[in-house]
C-alpha atoms as a PDB file:
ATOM      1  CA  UNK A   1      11.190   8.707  21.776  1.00  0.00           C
ATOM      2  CA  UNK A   2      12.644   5.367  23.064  1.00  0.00           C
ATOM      3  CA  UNK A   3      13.781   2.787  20.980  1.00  0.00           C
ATOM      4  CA  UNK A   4      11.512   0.636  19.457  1.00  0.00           C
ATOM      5  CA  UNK A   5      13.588  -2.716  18.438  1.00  0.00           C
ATOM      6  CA  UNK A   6      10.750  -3.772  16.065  1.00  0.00           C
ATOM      7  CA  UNK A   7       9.870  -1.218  14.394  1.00  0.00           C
ATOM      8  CA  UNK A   8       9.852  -1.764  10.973  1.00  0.00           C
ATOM      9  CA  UNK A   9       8.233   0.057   7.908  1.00  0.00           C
ATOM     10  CA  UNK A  10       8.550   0.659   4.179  1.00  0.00           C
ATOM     11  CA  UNK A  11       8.027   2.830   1.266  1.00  0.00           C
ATOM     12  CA  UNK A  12       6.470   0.582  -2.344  1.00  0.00           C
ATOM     13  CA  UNK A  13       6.311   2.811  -4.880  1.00  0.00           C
ATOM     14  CA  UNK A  14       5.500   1.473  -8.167  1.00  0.00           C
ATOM     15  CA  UNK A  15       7.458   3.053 -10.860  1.00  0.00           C
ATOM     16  CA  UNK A  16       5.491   3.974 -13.996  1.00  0.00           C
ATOM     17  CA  UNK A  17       7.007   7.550 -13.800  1.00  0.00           C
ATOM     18  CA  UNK A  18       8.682   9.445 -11.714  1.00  0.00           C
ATOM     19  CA  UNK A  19       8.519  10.685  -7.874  1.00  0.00           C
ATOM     20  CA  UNK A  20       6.056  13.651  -7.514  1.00  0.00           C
ATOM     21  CA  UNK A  21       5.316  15.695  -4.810  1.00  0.00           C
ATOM     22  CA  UNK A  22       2.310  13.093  -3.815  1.00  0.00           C
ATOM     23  CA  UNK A  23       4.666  10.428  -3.665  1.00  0.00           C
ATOM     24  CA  UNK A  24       7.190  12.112  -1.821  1.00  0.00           C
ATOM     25  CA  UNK A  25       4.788  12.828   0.949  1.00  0.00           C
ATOM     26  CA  UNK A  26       4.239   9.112   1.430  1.00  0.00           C
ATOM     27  CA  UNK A  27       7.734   8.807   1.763  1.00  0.00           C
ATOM     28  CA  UNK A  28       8.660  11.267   4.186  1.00  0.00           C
ATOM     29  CA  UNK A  29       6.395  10.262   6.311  1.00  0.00           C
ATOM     30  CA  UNK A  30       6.823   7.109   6.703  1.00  0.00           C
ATOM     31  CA  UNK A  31      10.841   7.555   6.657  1.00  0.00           C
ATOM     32  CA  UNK A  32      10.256   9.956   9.628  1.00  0.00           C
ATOM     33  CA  UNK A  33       8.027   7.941  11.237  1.00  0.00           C
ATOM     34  CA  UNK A  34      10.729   4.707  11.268  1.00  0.00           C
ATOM     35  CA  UNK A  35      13.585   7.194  12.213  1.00  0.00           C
ATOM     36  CA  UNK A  36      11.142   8.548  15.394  1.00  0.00           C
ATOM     37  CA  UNK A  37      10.809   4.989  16.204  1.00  0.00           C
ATOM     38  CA  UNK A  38      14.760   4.565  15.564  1.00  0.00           C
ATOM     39  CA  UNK A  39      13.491   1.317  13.520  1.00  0.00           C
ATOM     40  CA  UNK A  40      14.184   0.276  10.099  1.00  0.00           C
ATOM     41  CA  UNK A  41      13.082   1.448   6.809  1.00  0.00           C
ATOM     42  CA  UNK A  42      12.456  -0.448   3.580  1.00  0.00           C
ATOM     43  CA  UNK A  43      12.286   0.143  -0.053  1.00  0.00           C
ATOM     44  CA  UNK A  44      10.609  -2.081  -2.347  1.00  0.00           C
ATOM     45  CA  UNK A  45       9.685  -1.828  -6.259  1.00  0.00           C
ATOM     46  CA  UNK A  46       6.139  -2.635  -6.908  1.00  0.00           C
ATOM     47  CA  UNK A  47       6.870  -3.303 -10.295  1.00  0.00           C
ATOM     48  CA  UNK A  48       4.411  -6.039 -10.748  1.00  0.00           C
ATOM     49  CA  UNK A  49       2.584  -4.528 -13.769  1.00  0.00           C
ATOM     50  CA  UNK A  50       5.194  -5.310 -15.663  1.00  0.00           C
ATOM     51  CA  UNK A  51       3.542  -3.488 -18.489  1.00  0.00           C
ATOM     52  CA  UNK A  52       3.256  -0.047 -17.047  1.00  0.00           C
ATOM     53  CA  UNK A  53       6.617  -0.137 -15.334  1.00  0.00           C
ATOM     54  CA  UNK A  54      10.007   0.806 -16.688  1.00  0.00           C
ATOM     55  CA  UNK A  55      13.622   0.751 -15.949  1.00  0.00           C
ATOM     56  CA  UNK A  56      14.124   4.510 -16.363  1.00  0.00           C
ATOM     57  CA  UNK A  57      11.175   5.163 -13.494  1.00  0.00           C
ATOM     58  CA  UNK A  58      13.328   2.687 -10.729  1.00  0.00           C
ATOM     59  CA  UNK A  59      16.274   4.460 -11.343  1.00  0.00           C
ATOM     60  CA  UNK A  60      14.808   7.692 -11.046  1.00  0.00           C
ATOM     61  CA  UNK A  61      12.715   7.239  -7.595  1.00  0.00           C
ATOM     62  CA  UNK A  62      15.779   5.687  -6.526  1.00  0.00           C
ATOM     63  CA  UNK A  63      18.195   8.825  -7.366  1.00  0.00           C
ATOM     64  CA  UNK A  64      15.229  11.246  -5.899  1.00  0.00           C
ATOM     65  CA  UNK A  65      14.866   9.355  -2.903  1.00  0.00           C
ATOM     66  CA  UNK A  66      18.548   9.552  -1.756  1.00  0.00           C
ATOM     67  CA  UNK A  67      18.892  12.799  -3.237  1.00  0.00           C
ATOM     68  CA  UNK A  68      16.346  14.209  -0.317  1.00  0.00           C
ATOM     69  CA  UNK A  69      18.073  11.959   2.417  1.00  0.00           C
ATOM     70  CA  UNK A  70      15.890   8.847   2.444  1.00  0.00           C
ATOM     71  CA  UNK A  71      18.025   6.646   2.810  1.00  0.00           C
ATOM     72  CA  UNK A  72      16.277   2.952   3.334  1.00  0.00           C
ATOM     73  CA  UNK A  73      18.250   0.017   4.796  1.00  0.00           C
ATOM     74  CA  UNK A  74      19.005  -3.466   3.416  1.00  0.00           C
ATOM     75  CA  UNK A  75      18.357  -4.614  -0.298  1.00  0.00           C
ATOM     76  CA  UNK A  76      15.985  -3.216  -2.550  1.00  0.00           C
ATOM     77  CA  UNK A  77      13.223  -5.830  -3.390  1.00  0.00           C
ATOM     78  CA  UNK A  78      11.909  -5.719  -6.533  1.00  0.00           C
ATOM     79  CA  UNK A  79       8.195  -7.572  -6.873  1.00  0.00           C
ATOM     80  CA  UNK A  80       9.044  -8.489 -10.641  1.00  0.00           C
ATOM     81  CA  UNK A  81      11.836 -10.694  -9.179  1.00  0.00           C
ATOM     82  CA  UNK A  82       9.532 -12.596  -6.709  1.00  0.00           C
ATOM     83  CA  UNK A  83       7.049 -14.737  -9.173  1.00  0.00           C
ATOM     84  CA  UNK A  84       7.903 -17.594  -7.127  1.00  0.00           C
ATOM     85  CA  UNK A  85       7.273 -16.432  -3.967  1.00  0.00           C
ATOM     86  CA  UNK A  86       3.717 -15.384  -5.047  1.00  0.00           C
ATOM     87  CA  UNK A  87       3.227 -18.440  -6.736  1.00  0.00           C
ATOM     88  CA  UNK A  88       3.907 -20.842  -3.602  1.00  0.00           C
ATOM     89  CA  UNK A  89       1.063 -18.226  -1.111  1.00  0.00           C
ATOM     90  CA  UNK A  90      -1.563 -18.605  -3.898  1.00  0.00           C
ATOM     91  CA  UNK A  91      -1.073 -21.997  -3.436  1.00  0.00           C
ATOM     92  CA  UNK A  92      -1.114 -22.271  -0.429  1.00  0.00           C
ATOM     93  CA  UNK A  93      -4.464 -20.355  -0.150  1.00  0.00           C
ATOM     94  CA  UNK A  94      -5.781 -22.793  -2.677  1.00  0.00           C
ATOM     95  CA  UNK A  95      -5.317 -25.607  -0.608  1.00  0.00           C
ATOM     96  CA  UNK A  96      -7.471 -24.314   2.185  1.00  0.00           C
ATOM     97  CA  UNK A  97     -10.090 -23.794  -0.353  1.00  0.00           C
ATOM     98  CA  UNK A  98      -9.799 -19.921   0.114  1.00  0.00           C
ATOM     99  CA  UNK A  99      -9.871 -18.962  -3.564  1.00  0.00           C
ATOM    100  CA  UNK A 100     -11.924 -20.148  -6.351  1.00  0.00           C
ATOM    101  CA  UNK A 101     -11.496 -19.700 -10.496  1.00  0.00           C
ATOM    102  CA  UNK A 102     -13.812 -16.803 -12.123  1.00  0.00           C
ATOM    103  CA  UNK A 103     -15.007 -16.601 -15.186  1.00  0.00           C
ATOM    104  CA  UNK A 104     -16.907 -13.808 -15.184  1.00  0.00           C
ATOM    105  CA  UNK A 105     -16.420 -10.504 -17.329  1.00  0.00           C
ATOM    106  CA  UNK A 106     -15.743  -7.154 -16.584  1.00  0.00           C
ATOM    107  CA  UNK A 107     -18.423  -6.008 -18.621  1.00  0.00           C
ATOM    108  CA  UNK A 108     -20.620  -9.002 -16.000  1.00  0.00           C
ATOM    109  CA  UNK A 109     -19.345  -7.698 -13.154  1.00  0.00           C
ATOM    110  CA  UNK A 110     -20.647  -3.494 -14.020  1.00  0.00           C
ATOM    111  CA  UNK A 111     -23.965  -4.929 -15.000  1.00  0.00           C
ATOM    112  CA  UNK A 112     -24.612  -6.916 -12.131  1.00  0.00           C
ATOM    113  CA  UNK A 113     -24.012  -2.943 -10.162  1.00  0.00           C
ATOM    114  CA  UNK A 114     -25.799  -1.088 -12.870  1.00  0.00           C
ATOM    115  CA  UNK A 115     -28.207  -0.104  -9.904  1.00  0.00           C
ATOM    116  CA  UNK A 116     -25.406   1.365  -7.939  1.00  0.00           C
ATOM    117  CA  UNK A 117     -24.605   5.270  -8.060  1.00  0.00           C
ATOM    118  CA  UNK A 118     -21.350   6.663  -9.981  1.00  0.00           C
ATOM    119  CA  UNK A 119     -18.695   6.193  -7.794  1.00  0.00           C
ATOM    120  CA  UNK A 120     -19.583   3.634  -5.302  1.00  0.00           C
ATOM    121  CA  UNK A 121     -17.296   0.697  -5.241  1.00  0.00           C
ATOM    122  CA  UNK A 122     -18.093  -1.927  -7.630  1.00  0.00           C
ATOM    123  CA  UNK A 123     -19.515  -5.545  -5.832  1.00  0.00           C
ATOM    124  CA  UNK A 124     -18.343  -8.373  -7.128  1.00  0.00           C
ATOM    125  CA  UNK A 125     -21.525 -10.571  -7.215  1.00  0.00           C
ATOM    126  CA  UNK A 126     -20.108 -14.161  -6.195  1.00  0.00           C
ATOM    127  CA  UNK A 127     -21.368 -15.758  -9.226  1.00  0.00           C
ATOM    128  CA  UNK A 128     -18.577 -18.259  -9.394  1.00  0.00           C
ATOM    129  CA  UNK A 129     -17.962 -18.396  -5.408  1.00  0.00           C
ATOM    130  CA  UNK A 130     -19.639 -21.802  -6.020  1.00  0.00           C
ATOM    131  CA  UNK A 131     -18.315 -22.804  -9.551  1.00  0.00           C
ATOM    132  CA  UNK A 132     -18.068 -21.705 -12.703  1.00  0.00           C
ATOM    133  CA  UNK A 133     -21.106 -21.661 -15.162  1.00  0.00           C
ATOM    134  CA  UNK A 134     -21.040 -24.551 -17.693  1.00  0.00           C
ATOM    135  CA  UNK A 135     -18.514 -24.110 -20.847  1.00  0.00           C
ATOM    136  CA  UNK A 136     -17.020 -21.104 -19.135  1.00  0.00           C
ATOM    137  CA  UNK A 137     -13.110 -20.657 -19.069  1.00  0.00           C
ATOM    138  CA  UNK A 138     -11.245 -18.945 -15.686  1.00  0.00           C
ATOM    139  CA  UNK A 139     -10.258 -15.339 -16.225  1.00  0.00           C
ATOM    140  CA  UNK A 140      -8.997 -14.938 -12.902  1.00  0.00           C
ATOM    141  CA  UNK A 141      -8.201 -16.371  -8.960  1.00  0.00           C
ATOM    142  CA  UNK A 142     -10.425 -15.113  -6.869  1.00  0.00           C
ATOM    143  CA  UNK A 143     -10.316 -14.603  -2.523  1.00  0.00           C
ATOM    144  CA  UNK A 144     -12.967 -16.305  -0.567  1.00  0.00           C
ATOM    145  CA  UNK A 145     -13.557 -13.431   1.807  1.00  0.00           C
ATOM    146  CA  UNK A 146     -14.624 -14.248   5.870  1.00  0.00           C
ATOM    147  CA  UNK A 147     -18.126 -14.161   6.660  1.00  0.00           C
ATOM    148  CA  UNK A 148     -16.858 -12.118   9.517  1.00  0.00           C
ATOM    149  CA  UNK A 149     -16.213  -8.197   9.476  1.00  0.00           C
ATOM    150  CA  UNK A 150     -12.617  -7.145   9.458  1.00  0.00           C
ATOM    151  CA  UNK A 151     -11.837  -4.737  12.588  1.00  0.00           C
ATOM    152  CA  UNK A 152      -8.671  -2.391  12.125  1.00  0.00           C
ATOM    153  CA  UNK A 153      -7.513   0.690  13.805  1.00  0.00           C
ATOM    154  CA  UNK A 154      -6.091   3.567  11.960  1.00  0.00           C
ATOM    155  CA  UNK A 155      -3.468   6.083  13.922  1.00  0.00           C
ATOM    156  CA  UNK A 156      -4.804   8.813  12.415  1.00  0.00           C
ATOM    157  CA  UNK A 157      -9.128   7.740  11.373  1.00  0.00           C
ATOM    158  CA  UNK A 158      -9.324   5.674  14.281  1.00  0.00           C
ATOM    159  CA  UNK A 159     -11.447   2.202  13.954  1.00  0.00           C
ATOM    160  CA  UNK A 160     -12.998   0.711  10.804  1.00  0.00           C
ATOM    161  CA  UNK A 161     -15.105  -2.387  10.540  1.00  0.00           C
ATOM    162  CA  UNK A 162     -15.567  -3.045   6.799  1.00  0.00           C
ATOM    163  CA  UNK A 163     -17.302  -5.945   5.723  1.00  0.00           C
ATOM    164  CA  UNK A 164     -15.530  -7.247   2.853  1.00  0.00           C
ATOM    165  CA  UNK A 165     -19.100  -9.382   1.115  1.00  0.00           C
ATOM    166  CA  UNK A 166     -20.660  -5.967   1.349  1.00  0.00           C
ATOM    167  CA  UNK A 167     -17.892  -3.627   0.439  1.00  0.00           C
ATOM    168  CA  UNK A 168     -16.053  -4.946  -2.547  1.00  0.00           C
ATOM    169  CA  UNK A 169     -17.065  -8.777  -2.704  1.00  0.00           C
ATOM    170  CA  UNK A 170     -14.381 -12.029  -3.308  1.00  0.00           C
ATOM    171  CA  UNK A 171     -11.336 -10.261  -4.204  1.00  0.00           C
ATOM    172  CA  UNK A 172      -9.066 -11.157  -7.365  1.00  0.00           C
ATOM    173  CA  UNK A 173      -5.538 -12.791  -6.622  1.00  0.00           C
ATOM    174  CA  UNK A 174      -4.408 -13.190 -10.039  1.00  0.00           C
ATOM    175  CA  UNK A 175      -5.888 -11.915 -13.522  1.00  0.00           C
ATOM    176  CA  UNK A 176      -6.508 -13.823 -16.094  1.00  0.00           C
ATOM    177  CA  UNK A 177      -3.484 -11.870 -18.225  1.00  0.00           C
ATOM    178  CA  UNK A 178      -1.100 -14.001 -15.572  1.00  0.00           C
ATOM    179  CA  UNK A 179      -0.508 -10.294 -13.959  1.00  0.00           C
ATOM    180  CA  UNK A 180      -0.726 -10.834  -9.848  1.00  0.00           C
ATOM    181  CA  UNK A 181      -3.323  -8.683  -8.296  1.00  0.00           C
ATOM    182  CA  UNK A 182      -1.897  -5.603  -6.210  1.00  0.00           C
ATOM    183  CA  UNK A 183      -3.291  -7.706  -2.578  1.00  0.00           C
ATOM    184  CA  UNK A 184      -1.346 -10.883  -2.883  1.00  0.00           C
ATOM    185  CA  UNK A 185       2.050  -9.090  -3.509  1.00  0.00           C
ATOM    186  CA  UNK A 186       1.990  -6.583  -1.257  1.00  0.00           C
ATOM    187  CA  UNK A 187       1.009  -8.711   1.850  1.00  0.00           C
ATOM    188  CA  UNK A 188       3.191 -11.608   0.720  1.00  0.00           C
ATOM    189  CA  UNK A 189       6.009  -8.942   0.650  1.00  0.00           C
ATOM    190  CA  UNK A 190       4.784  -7.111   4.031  1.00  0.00           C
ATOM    191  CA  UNK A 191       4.859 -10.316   5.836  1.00  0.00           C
ATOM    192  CA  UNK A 192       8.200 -11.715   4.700  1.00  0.00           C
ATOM    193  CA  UNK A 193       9.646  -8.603   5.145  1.00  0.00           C
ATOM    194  CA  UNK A 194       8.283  -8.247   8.956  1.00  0.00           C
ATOM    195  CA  UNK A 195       6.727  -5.169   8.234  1.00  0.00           C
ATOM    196  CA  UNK A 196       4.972  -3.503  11.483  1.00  0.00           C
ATOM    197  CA  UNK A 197       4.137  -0.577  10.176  1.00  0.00           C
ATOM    198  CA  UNK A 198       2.475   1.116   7.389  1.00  0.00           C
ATOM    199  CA  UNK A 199       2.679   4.621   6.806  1.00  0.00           C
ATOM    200  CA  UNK A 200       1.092   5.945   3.821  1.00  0.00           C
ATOM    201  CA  UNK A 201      -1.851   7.667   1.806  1.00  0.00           C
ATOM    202  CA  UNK A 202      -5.143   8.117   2.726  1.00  0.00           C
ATOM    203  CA  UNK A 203      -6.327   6.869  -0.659  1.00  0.00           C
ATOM    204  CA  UNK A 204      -5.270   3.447   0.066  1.00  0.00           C
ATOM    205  CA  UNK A 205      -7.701   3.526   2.974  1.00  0.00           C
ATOM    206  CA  UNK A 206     -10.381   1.223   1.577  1.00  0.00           C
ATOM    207  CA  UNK A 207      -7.654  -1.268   0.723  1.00  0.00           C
ATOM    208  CA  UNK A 208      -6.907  -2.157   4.078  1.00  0.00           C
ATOM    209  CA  UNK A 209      -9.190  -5.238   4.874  1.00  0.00           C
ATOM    210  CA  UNK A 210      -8.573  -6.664   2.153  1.00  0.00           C
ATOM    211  CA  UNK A 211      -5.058  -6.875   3.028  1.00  0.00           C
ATOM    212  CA  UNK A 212      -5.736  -7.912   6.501  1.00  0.00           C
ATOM    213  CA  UNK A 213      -7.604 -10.846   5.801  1.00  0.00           C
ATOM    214  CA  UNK A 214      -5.456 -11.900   3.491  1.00  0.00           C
ATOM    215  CA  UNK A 215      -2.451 -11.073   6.027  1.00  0.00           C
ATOM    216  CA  UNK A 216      -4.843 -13.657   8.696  1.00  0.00           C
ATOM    217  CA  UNK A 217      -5.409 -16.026   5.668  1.00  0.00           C
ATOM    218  CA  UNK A 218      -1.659 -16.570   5.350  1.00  0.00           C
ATOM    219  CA  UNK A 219      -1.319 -17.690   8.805  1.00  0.00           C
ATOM    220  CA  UNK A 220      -4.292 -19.822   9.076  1.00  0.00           C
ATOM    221  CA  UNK A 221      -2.429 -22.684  10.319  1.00  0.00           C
ATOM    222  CA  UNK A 222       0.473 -20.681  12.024  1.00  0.00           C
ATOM    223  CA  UNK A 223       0.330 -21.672  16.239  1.00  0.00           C
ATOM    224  CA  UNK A 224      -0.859 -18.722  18.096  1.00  0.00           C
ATOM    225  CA  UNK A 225       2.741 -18.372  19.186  1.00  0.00           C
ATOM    226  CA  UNK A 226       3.671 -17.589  15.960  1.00  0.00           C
ATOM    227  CA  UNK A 227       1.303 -16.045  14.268  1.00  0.00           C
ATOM    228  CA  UNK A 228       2.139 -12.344  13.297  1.00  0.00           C
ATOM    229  CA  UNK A 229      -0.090 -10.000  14.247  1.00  0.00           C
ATOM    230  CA  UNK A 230      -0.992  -7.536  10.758  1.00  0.00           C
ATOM    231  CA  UNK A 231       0.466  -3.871  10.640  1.00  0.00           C
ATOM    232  CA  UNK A 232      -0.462  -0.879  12.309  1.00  0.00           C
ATOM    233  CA  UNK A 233      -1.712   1.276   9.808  1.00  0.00           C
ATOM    234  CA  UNK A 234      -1.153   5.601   9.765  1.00  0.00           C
ATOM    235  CA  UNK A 235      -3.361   7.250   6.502  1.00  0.00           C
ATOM    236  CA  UNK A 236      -1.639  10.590   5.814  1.00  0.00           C
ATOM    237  CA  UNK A 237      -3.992  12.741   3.836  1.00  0.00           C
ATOM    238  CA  UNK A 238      -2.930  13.171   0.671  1.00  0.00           C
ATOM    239  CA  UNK A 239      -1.957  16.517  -1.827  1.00  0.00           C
ATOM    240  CA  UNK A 240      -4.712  17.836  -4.029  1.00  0.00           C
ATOM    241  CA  UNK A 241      -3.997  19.055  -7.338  1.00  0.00           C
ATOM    242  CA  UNK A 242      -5.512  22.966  -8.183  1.00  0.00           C
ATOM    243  CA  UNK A 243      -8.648  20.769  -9.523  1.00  0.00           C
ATOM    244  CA  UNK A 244      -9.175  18.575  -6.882  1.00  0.00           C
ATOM    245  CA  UNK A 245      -7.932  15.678  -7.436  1.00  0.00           C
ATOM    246  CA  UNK A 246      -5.500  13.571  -5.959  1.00  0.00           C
ATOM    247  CA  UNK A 247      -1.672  14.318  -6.891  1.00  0.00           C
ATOM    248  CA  UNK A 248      -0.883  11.917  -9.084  1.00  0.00           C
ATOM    249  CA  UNK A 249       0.623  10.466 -12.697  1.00  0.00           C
ATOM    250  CA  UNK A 250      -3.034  10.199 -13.823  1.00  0.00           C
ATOM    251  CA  UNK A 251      -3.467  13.552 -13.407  1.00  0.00           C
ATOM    252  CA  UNK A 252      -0.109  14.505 -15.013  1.00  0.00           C
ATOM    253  CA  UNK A 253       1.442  15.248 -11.481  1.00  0.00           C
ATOM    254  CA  UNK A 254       5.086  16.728 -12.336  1.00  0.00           C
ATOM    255  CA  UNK A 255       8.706  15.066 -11.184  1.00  0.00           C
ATOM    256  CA  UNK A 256       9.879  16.438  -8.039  1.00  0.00           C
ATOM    257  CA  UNK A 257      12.445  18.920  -8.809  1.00  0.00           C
ATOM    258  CA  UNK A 258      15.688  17.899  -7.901  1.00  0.00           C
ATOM    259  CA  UNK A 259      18.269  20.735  -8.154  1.00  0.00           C
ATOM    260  CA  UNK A 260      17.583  21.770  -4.636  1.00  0.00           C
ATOM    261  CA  UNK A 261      15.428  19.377  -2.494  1.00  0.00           C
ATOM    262  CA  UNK A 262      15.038  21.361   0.525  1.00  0.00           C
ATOM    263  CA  UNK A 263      12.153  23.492  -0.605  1.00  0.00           C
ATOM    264  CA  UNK A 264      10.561  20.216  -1.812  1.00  0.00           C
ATOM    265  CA  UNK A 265      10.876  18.557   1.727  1.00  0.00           C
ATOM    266  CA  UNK A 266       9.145  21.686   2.940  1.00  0.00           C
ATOM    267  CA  UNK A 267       6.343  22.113   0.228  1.00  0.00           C
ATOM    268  CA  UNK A 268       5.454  18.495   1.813  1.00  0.00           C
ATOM    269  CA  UNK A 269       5.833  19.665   5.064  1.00  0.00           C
ATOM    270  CA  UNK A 270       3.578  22.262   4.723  1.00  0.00           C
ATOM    271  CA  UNK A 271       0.967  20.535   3.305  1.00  0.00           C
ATOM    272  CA  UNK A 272       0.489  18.437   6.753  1.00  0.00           C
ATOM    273  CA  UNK A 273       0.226  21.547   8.464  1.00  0.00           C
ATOM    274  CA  UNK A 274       3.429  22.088   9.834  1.00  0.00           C
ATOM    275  CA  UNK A 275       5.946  24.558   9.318  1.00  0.00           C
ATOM    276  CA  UNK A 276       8.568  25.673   7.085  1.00  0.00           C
ATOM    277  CA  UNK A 277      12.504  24.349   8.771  1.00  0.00           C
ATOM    278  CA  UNK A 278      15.353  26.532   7.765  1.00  0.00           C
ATOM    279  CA  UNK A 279      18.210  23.759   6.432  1.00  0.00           C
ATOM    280  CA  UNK A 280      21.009  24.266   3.629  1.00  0.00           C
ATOM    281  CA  UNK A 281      20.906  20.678   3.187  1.00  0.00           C
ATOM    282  CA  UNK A 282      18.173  17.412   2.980  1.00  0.00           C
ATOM    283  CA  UNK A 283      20.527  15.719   6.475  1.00  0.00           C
ATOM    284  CA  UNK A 284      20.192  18.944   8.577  1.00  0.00           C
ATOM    285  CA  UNK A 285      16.403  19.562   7.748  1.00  0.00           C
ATOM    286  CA  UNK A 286      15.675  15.607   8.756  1.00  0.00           C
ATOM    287  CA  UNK A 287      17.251  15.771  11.607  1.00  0.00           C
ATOM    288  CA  UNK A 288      15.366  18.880  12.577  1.00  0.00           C
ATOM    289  CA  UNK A 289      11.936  17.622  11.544  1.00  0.00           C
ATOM    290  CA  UNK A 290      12.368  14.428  13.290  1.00  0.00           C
ATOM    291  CA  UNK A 291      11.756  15.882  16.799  1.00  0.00           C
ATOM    292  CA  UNK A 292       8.544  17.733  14.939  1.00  0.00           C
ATOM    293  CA  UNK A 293       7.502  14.725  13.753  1.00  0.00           C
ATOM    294  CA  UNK A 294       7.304  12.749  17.063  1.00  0.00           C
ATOM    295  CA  UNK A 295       5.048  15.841  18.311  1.00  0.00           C
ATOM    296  CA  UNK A 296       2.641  15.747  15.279  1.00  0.00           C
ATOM    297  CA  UNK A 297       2.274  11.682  15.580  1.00  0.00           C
ATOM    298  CA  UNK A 298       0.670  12.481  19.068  1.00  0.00           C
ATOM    299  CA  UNK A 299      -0.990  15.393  17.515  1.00  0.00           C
ATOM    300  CA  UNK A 300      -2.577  12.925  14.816  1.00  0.00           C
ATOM    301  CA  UNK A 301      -3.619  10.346  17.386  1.00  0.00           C
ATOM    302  CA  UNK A 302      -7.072   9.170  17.205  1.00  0.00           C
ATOM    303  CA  UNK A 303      -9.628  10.266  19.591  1.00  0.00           C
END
């Protein structure tokens, strides 16, 4: 495939444990996909739970990354350093009157969807879109979201158009703990990083308009000529465990093994359907699946 200048994408993990298969998956794909597009690839440490993260967990994903030949390019950014940064985009969201304090309660919030079915997506019901009820304290930064549907197209699903009042309500920013909410970093991050594409699991699927208006709210009063047009988004589908369930630390997914990570590049492989590549070494079976990858991209296309 030709060069493609621009190209840019990333990998986030957030380290409360270390790299499983699931992970991994996410990874490779989206390392591939940068290296088809000879662009760049990024790493950065979504850390921003500060509580559930650990040292131990960076240093590992970082060791099992490079140990299976993913090597990213440029600095490592690590959210937990970046306060500031977040700080100065709620801000500036607050002065366009796109957020608004909440006081309401978890506990609030599931009774006001006690008619809806286990499993659906819990609304939030706007009760403080307009202000907060008397002698009630803020528990959290809420996202005004547009009246307007958010339209996306997905490589792989093709096109969504999720209503954001109807499928998850005004969005929170920051808790009431001080923790930011997973939204604000990771577009903050996306954007200053000039991230064009996203390449990742097919869980995260509902969270993309959220992040898309936020990615438009951030550029409300950027000139058309500048403005930065949001990611193009590729949902790999994502390994099961033997119950079920998505692969992952809640469900006690293992660490990769690392004594020999070629069998591991190819238990991910097979999982999207492709085949096994005969390698001695992580570089070798890259640069062979590269060329496969290109092929299953156009394979994966949307019809």
């Amino acid at each position: 495939m030709s060069a493609h200048a621009n190209y840019i994408g990333r990998f986030a993990p957030s380290p409360t444990g270390p790299l499983h298969l699931g992970s991994l998956a996410a990874a490779l794909g989206s390392f591939l996909d940068a290296k088809v597009h000879q662009g760049q690839w990024l790493l950065r440490i979504e850390d921003i739970d500060e509580g559930r993260c650990d040292a131990a967990s960076v240093e590992h994903i970082v060791h099992t990354l490079k140990r299976h030949g993913l090597q990213w390019q440029g600095e490592v950014w690590v959210q937990s350093q970046r306060h500031a940064v977040y700080q100065a985009a709620l801000k500036q969201l607050q002065d366009e009157n796109l957020t608004y304090p909440c006081a309401c309660t978890r506990k609030e919030i599931d009774e006001a969807n006690s008619h809806r079915a286990p499993g659906e997506n819990r609304i939030y019901p706007g009760t403080c879109r307009h202000g907060m009820p008397v002698a009630r304290e803020a528990r959290a930064i809420r996202f005004r979201c547009p009246a307007e549907p958010v339209q996306w197209h997905d490589h792989r699903l093709g096109q969504f158009s999720d209503d954001l009042n109807t499928s998850s309500g005004d969005f929170v920013l920051k808790r009431g703990d001080g923790f930011w909410a997973y939204h604000l970093v990771v577009v903050v991050d996306d954007l200053a990083s000039q991230v064009t594409h996203i390449v990742r699991g097919e869980d995260l699927t509902d969270t993309t308009a959220r992040q898309i208006a936020l990615w438009q709210a951030l550029q409300s009063g950027a000139h058309e000529n500048h403005f930065t047009p949001p990611p193009a988004y590729w949902h790999l589908p994502v390994i099961l465990a033997a119950d079920g369930q998505k692969l992952s630390k809640q469900t006690g997914a293992l660490a990769v093994p690392e004594h020999d990570p070629v069998p591991n590049l190819n238990t991910v492989w097979q999982h999207f359907g492709l085949g096994k590549i005969k390698a001695t070494a992580a570089s070798q079976w890259l640069e062979l699946a590269t060329p496969v990858w290109a092929n299953y991209r156009s394979a994966q296309a949307a019809r």
